[in-house]
N, C-alpha and C. Protein backbone atom coordinates (compact mmCIF):
# COMPACT_ATOMS: atom_id res chain seq x y z
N UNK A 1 89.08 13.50 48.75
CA UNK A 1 90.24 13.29 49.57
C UNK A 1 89.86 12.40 50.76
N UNK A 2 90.86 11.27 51.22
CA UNK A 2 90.35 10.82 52.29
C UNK A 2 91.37 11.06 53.39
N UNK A 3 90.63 10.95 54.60
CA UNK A 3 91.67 11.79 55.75
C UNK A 3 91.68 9.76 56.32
N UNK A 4 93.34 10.31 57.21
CA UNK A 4 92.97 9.10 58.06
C UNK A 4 93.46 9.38 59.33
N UNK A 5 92.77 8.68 60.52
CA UNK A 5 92.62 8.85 61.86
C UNK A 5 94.16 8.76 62.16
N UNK A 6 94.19 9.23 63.58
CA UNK A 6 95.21 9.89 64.15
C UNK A 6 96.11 7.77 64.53
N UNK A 7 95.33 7.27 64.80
CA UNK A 7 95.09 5.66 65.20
C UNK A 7 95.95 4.75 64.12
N UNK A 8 95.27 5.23 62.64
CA UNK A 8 95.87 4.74 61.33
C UNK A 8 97.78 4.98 61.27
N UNK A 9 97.37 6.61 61.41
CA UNK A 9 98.57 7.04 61.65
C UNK A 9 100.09 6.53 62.54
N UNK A 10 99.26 6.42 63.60
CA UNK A 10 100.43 6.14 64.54
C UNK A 10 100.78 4.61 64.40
N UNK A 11 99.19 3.75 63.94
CA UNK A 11 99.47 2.52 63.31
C UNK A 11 100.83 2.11 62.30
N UNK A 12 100.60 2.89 61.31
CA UNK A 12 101.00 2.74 59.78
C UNK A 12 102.84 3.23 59.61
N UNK A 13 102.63 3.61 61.04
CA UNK A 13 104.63 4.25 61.29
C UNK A 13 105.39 3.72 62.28
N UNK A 14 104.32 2.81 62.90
CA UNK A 14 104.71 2.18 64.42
C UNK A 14 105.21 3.05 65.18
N UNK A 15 104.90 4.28 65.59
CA UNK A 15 104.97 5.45 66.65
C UNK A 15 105.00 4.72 67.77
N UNK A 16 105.64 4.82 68.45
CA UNK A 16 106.04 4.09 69.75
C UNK A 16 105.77 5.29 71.20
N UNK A 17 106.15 6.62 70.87
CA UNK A 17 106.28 7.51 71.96
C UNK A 17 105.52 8.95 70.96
N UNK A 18 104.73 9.81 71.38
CA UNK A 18 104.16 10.93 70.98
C UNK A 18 104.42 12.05 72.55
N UNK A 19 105.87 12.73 72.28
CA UNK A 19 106.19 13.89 73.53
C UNK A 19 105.18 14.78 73.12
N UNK A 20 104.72 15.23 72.00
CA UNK A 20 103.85 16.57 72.52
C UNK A 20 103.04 16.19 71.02
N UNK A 21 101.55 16.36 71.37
CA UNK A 21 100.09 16.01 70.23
C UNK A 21 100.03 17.73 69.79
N UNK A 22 100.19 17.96 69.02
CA UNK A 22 99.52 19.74 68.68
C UNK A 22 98.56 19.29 67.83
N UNK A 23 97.37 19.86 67.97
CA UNK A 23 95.80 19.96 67.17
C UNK A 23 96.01 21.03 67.22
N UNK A 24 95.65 21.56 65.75
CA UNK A 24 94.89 22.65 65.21
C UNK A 24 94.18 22.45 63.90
N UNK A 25 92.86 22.37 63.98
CA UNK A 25 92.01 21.44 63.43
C UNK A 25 90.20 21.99 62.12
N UNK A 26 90.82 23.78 62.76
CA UNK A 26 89.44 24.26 62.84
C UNK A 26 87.98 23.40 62.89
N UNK A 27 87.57 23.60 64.56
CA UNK A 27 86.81 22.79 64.81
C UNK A 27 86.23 21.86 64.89
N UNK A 28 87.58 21.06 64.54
CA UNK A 28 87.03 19.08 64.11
C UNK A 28 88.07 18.98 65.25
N UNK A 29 88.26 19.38 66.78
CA UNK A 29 89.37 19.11 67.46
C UNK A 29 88.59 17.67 68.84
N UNK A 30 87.54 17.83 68.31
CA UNK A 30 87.08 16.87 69.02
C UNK A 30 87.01 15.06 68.88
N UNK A 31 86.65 15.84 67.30
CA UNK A 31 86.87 14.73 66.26
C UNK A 31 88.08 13.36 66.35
N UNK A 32 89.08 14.78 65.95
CA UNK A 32 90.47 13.60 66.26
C UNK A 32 91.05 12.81 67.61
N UNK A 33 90.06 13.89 68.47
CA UNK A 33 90.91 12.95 69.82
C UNK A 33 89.75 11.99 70.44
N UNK A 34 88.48 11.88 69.60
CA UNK A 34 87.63 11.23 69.85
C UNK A 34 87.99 9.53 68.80
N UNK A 35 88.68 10.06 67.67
CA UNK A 35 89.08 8.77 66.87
C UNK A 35 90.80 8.10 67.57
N UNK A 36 91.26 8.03 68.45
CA UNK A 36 91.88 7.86 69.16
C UNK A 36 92.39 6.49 69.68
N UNK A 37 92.54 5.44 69.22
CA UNK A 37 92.39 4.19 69.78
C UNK A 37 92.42 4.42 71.18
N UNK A 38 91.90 3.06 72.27
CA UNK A 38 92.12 3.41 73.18
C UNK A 38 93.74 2.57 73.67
N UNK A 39 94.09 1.80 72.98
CA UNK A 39 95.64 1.37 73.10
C UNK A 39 96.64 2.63 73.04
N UNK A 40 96.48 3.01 72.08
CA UNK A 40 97.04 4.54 71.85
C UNK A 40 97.40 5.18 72.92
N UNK A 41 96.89 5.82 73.27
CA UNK A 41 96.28 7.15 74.69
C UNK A 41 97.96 6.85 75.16
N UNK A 42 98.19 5.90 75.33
CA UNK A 42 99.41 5.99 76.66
C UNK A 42 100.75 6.20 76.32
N UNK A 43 100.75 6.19 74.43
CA UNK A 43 101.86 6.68 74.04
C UNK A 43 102.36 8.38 73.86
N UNK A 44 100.95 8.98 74.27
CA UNK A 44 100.85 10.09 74.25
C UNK A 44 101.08 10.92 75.68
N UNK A 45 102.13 11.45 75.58
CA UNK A 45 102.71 12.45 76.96
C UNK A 45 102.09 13.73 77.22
N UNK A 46 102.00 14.54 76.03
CA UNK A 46 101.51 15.92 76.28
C UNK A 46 100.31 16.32 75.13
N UNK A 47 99.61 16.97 75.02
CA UNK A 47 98.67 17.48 74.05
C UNK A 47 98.45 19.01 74.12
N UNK A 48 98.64 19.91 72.96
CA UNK A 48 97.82 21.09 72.54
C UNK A 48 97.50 21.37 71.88
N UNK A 49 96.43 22.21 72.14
CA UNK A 49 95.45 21.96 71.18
C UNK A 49 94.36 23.27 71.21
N UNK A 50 94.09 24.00 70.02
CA UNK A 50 92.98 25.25 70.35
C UNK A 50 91.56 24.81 70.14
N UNK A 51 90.71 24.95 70.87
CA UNK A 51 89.52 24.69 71.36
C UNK A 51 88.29 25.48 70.69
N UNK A 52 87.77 25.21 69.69
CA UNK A 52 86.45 25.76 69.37
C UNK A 52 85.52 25.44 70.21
N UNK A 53 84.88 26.58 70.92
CA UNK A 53 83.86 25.99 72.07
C UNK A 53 82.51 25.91 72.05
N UNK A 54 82.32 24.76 70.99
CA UNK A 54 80.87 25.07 70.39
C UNK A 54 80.22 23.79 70.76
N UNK A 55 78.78 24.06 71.89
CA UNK A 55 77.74 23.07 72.14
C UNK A 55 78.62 22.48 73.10
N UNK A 56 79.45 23.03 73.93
CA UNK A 56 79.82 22.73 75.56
C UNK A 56 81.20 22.13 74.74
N UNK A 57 81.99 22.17 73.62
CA UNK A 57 82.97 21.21 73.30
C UNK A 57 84.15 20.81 74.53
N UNK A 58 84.71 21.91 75.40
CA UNK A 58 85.87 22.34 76.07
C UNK A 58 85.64 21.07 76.82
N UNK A 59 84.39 21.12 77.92
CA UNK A 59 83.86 20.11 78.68
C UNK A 59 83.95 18.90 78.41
N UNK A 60 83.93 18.53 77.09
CA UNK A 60 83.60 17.34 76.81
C UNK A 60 85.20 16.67 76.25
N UNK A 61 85.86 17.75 75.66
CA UNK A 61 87.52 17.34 75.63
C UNK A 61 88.23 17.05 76.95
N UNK A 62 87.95 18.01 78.05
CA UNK A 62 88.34 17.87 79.27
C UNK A 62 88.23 16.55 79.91
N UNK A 63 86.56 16.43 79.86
CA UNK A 63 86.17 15.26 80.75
C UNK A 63 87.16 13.83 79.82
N UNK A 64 86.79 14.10 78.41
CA UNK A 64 87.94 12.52 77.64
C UNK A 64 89.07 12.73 77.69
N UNK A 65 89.83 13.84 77.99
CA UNK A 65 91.41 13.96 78.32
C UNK A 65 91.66 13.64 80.08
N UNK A 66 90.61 13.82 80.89
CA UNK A 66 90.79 13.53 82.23
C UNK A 66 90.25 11.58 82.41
N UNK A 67 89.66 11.27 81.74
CA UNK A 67 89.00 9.67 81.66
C UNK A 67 90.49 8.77 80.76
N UNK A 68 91.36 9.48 80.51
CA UNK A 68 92.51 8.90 79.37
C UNK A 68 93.80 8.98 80.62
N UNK A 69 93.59 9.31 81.59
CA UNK A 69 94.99 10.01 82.67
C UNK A 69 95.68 11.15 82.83
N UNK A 70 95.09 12.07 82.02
CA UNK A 70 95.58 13.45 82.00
C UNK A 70 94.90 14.45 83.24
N UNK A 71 96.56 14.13 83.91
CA UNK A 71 95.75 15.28 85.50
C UNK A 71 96.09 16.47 85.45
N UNK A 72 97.00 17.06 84.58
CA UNK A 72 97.38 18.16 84.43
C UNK A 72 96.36 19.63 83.08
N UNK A 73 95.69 19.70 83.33
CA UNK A 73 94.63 20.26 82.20
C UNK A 73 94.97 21.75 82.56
N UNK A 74 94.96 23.05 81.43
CA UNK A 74 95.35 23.99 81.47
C UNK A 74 94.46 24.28 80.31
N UNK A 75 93.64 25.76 80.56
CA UNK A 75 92.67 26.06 78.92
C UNK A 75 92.73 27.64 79.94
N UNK A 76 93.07 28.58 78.73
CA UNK A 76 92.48 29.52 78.22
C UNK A 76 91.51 29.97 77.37
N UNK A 77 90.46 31.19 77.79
CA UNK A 77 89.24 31.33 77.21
C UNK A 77 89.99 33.15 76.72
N UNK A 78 89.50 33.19 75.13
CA UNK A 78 89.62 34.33 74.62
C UNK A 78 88.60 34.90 75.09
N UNK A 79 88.61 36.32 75.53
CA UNK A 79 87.40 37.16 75.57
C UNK A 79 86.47 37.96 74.58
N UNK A 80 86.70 37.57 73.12
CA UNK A 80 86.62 38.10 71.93
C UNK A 80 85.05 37.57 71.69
């Protein structure tokens, strides 16, 4: 099977506006917002998304969702 990037996607439909990104990805959530064009980014308004927090991941989504213009960041941590 071949997957294609979120980039292809928004390419291949001419997506013009993205109001809200939902990821749920099991643990490839880094993945997709790391394949991201960087033209892209600004058609995108809101993002959620559940966070596998493996090898610092949260940090490292944060810091590329705050480097893209996103000042509004909100994460909950399960205590499980």
């Amino acid at each position: 099977m071949k997957y294609k990037t979120l980039s292809q996607v928004i390419a291949e439909q001419s997506i013009e506006r993205i109001y809200l990104l939902k990821i749920d990805v099991a643990k490839a959530e880094l993945d997709v917002i790391e394949g991201i064009k960087e033209e892209y980014w600004a058609k995108i308004q809101q993002i959620v998304m559940e966070v596998h927090n493996i090898n610092n991941r949260l940090q490292k989504i944060i810091k590329l969702l705050k480097s893209q213009g996103f000042s509004q960041i909100n994460y909950q941590e399960d205590s499980v």
